[in-house]
Protein backbone atom coordinates (compact mmCIF):
# COMPACT_ATOMS: atom_id res chain seq x y z
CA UNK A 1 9.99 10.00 36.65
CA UNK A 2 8.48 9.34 40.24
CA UNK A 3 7.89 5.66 39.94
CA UNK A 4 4.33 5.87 40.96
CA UNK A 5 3.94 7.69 37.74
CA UNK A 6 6.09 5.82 35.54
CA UNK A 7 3.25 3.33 34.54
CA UNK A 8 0.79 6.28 33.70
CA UNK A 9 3.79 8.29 31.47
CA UNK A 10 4.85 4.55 29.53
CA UNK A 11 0.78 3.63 28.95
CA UNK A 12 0.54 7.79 27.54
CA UNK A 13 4.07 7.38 25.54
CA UNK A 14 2.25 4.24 24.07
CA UNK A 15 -0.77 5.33 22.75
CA UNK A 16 0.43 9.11 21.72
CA UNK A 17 3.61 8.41 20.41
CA UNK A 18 4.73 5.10 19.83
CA UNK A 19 1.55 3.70 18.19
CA UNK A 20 1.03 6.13 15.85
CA UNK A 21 4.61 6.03 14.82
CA UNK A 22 4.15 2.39 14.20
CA UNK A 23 0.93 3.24 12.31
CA UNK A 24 2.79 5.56 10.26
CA UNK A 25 5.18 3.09 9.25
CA UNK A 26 3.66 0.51 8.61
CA UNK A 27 1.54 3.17 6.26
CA UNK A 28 4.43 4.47 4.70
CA UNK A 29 5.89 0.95 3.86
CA UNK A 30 2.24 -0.37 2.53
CA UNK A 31 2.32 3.37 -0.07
CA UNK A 32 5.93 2.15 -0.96
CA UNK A 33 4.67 -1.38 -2.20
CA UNK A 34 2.08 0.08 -3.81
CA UNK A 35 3.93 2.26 -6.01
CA UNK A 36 6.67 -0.18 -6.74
CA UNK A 37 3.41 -2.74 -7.95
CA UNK A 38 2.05 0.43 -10.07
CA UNK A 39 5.28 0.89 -11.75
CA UNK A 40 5.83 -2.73 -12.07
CA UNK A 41 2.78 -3.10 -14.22
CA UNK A 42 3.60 0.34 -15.84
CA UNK A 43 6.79 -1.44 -16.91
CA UNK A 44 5.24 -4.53 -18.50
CA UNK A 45 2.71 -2.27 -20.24
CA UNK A 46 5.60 0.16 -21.99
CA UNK A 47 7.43 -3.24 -22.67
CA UNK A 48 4.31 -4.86 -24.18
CA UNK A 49 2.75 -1.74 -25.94
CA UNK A 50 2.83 -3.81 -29.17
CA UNK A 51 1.04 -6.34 -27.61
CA UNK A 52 -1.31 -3.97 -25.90
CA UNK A 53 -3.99 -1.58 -26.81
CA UNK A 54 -5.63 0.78 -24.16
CA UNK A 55 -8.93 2.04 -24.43
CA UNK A 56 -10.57 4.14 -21.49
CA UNK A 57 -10.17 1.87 -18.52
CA UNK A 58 -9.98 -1.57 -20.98
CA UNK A 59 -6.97 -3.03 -22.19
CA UNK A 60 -7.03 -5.07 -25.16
CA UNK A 61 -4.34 -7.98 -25.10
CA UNK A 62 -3.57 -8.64 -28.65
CA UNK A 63 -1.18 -11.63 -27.71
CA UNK A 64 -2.76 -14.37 -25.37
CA UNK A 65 0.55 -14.64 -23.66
CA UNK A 66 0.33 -11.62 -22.19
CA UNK A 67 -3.18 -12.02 -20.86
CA UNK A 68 -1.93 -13.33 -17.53
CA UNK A 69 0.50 -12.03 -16.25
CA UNK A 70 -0.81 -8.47 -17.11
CA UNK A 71 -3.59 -10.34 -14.55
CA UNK A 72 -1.45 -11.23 -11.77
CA UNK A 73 0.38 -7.50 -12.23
CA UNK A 74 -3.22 -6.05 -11.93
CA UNK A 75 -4.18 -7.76 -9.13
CA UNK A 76 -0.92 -7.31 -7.43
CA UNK A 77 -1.76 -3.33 -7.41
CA UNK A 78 -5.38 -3.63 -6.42
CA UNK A 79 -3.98 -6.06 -3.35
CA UNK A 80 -1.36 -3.41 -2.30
CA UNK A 81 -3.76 -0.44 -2.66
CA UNK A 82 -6.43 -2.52 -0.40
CA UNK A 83 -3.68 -2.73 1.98
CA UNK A 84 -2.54 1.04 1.73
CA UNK A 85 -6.92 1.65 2.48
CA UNK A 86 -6.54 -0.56 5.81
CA UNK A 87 -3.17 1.05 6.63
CA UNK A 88 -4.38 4.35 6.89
CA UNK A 89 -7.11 3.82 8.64
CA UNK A 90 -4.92 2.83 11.31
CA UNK A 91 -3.12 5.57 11.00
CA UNK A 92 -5.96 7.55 11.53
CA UNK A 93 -7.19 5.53 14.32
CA UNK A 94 -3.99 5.39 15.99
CA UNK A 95 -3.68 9.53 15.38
CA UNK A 96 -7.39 9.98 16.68
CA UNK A 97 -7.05 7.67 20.21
């Protein structure tokens, strides 16, 4: 590049290449934790299913053991997926600049 230009072509590499790529990642990582939560709690729910009863959107904890760290698993997935919601709207920010 003409080096009177090479500032203008690194600022335009920047903001239509390389952050949306990092956008992207960073999205694509945040959807990967968020599955790996959902079939963490998935998990303890087919290991527990004894212990469990699901009605609709309620689940019933039959032993008080269970109660809280089906709690913590829960909230782990609504954390991630809150994450994966401000993740893409980066991504789309970063896509739309």
């Amino acid at each position: 590049f003409p080096e009177d230009l090479a500032a203008a072509y690194a600022t335009a590499y920047d903001k239509v290449v390389a952050a949306p790529a990092k956008s992207a990642s960073e999205a694509f990582l945040a959807v990967h934790d968020s599955f790996t939560a959902v079939i963490d709690l998935l998990d303890f729910i087919n290991n527990n299913s004894r212990d469990l009863e699901i009605s609709g959107k309620f689940i019933n904890v039959k032993n008080p053991g269970l109660a809280e760290p089906l709690r913590q698993k829960m909230a782990t997935v609504r954390e991630k997926a809150e994450i994966v919601d401000k993740t893409y709207g980066s991504l789309s920010q970063a896509m739309l600049e």
